[in-house]
Protein backbone atom coordinates (compact mmCIF):
# COMPACT_ATOMS: atom_id res chain seq x y z
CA UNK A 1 113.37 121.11 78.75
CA UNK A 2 113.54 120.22 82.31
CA UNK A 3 111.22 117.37 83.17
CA UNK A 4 110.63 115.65 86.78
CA UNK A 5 108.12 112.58 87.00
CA UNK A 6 107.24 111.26 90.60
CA UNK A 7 106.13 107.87 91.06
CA UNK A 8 105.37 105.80 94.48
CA UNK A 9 102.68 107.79 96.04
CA UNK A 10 99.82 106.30 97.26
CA UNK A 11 97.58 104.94 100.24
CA UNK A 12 99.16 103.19 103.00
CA UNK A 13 98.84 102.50 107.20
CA UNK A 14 99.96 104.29 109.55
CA UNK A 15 103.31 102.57 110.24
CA UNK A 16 103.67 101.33 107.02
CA UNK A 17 106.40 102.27 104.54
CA UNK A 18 106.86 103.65 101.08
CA UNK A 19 109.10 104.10 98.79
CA UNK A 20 108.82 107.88 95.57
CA UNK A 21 110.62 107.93 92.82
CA UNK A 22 111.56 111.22 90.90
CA UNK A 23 112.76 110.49 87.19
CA UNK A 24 114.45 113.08 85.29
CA UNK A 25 115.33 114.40 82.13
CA UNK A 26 116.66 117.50 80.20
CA UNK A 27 119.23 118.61 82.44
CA UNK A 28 122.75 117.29 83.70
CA UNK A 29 121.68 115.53 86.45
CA UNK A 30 124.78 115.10 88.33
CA UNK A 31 125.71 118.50 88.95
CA UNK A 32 122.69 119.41 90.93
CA UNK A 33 121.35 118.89 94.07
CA UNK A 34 118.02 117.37 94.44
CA UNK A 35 115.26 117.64 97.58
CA UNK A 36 111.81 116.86 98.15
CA UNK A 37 109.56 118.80 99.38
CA UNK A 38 105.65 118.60 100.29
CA UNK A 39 102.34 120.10 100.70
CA UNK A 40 99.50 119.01 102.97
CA UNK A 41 95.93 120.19 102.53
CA UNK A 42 95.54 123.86 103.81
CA UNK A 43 99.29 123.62 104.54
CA UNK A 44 102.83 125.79 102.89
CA UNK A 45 104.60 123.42 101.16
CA UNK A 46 107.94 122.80 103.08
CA UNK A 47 111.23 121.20 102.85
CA UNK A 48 111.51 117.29 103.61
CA UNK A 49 114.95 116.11 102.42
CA UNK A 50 117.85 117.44 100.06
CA UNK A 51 120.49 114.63 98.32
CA UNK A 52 123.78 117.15 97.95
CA UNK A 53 126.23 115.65 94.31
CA UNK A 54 128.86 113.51 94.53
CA UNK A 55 129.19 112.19 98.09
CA UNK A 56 127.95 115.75 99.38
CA UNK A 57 125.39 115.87 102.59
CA UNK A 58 122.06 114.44 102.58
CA UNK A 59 120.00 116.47 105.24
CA UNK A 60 116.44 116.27 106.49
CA UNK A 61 113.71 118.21 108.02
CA UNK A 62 113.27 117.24 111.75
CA UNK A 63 110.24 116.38 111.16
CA UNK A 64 111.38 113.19 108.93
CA UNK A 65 114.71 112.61 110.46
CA UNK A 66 115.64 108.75 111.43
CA UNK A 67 112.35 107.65 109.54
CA UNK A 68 112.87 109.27 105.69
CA UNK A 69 116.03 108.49 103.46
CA UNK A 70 117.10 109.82 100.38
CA UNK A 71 119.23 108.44 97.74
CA UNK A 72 120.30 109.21 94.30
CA UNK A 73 121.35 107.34 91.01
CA UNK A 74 123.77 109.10 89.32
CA UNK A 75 123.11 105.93 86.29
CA UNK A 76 118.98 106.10 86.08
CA UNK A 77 119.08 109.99 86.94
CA UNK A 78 116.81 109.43 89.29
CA UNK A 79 116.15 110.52 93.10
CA UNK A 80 114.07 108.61 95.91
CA UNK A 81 112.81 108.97 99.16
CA UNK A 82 112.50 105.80 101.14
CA UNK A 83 109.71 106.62 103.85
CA UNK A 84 109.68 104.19 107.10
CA UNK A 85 107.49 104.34 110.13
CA UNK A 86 104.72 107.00 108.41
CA UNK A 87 101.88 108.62 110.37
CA UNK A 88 99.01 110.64 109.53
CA UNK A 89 101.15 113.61 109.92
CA UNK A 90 102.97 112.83 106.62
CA UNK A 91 100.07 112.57 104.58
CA UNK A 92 100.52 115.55 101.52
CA UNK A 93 101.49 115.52 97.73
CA UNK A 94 104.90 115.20 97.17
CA UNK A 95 107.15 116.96 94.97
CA UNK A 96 111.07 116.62 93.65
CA UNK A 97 112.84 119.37 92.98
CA UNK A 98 116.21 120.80 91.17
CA UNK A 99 118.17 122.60 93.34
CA UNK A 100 120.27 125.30 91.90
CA UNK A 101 123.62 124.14 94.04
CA UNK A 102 126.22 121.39 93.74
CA UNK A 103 125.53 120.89 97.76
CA UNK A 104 122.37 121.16 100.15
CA UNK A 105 122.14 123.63 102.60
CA UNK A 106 119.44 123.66 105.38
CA UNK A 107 117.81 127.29 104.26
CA UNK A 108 116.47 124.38 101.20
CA UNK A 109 114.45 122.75 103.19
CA UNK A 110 113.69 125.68 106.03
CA UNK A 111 112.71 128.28 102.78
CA UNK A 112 112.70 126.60 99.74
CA UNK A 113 115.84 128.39 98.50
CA UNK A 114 117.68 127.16 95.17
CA UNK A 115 114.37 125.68 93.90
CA UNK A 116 115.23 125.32 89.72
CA UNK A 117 112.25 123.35 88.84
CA UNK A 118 109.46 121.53 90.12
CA UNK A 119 107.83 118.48 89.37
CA UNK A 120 104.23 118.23 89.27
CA UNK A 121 103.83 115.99 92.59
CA UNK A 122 102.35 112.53 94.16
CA UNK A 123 99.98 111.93 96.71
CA UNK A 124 100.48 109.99 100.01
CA UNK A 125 98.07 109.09 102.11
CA UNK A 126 98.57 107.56 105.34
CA UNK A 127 95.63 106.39 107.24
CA UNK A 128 95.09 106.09 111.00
């Protein structure tokens, strides 16, 4: 069985940093991509960042560019998103995510497309 476990979410100023962790298990974790995604209250949940295999493309949603980076290790199996410079914008729960493809592609993180498995999320909250 597929299992993702996020870690790292929690409260923090606006211009502060933090760093999620996504542990997984059940699945050969090398030869699939990995993103994270989010939801914010009353908002769709949509793409943030997708880590490709190998040394494959790492891309990001605009929104996070030059202030999120993600990073995989192919030893732990596990994924993170290192998150600089946040802003009330950012606050939402957090999710990591299998993605069905050996390389990320930006219809990921503009649809959602790919999407294996979920994990069940972490909240940030970034304060003003």
């Amino acid at each position: 069985e597929r299992q993702l476990v996020e870690s790292g979410g929690g409260l923090v100023e606006a211009g502060g940093s933090l760093r999620l962790s996504c542990a997984t298990h059940g699945f050969t974790f090398k030869d699939y991509s990995m993103a994270w995604f989010r939801q914010a209250p009353g908002k769709e949940r949509e793409g943030v960042s997708c880590i490709s295999t190998k040394d494959g493309p790492a891309l990001y949603a605009d929104s996070v560019k030059g202030r999120f980076t993600t990073s995989r290790d192919e030893v732990k199996k596990t994924v993170a998103l290192q998150m600089n410079n946040l802003n009330p914008e950012d606050t939402a729960v957090y999710y990591c995510a299998i993605i069905a493809a050996d390389e990320c592609r930006m219809d990921i993180i503009t649809f959602g497309a790919s999407v294996a498995s979920w994990g069940e999320g972490t909240q940030v909250t970034v304060s003003s």
